[in-house]
C-alpha atoms as a PDB file:
ATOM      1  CA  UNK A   1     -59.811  75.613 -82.788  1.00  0.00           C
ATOM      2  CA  UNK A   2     -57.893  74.339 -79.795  1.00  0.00           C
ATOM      3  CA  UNK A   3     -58.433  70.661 -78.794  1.00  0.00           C
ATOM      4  CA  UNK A   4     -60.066  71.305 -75.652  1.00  0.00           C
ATOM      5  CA  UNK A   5     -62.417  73.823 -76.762  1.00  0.00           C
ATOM      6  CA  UNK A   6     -63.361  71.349 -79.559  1.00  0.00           C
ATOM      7  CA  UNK A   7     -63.920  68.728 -77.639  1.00  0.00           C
ATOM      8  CA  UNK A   8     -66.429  70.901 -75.740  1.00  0.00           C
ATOM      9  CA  UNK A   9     -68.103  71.778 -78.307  1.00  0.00           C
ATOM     10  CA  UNK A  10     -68.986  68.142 -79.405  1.00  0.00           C
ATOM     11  CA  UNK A  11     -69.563  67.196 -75.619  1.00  0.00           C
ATOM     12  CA  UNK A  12     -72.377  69.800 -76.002  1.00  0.00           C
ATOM     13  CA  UNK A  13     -75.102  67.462 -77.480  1.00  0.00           C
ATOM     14  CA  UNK A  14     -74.603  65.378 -73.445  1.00  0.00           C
ATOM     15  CA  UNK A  15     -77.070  66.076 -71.269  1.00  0.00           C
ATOM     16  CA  UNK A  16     -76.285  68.823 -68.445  1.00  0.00           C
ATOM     17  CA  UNK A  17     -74.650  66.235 -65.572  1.00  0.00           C
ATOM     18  CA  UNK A  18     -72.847  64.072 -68.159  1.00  0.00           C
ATOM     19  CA  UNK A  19     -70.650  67.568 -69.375  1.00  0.00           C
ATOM     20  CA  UNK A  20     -70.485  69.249 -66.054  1.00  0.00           C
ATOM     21  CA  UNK A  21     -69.151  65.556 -64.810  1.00  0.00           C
ATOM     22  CA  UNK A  22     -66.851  65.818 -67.561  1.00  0.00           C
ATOM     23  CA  UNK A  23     -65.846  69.215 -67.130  1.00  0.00           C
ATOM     24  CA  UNK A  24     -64.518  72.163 -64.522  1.00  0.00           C
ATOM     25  CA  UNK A  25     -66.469  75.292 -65.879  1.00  0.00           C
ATOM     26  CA  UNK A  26     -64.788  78.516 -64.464  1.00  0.00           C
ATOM     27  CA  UNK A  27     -65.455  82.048 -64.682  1.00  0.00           C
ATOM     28  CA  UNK A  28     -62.136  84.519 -63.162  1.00  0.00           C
ATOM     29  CA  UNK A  29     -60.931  81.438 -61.311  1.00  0.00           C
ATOM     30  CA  UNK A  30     -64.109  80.521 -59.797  1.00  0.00           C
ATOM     31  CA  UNK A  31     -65.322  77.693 -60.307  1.00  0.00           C
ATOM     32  CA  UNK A  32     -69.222  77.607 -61.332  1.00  0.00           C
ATOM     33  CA  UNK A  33     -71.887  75.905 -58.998  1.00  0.00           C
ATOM     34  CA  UNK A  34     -74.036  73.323 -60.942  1.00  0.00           C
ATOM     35  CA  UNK A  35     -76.724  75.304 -61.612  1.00  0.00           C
ATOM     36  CA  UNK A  36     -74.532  78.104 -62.738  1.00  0.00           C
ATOM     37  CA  UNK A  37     -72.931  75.675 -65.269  1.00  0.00           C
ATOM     38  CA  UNK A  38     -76.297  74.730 -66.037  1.00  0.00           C
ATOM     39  CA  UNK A  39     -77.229  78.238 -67.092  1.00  0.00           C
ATOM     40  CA  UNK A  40     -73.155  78.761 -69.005  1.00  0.00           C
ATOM     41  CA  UNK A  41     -74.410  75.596 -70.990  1.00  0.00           C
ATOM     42  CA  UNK A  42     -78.045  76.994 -72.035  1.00  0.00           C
ATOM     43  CA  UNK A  43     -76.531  80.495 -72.983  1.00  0.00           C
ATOM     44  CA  UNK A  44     -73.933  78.188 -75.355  1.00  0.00           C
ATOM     45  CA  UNK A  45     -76.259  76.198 -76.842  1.00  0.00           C
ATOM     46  CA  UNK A  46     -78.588  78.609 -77.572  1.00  0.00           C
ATOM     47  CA  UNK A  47     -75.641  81.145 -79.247  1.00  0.00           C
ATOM     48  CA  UNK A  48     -74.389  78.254 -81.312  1.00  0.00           C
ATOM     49  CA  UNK A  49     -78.458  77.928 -82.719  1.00  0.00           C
ATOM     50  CA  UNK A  50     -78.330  81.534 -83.449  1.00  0.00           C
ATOM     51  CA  UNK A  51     -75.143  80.982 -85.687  1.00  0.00           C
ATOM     52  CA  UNK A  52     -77.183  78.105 -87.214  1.00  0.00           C
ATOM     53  CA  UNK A  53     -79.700  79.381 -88.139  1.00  0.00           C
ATOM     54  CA  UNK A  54     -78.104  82.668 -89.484  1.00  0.00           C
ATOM     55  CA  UNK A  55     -75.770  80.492 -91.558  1.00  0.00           C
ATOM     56  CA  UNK A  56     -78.827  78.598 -92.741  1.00  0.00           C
ATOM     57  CA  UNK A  57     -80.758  81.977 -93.899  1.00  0.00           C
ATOM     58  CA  UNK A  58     -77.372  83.449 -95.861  1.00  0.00           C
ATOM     59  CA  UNK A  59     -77.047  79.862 -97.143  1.00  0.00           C
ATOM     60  CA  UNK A  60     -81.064  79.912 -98.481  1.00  0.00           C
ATOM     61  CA  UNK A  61     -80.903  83.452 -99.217  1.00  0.00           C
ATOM     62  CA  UNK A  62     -77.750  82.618-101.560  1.00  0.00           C
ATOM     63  CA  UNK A  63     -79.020  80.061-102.961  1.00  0.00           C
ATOM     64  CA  UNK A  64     -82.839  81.794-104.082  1.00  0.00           C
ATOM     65  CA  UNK A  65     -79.761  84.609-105.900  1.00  0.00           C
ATOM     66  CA  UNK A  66     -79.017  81.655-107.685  1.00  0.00           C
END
């Protein structure tokens, strides 16, 4: 994964204002207002729980094969 995009990704447990401080969210060269960052983050977090929690259920499901 590419440094940046990593380091994101970790910055993501921060509240709102400490990433969009830290970072220049864009979208086609525009940059996003606050409370369109605000919404970019909430759609990102919640994906990345999705993937959790899908990984957890093959993991469980795996393991009850067992």
């Amino acid at each position: 994964m590419d440094k940046d995009i990593q380091h994101f990704v970790e910055s993501l447990e921060l509240t709102d204002e400490q990433i969009l401080a830290e970072f220049t969210l864009t979208l086609d060269g525009r940059t996003l207002t606050k409370e369109e960052g605000r919404r970019f983050l909430t759609m990102v977090r919640g994906e990345l729980q999705k993937r959790a929690a899908a990984e957890r259920k093959k993991s469980q499901n795996e393991n009850s094969k067992a």
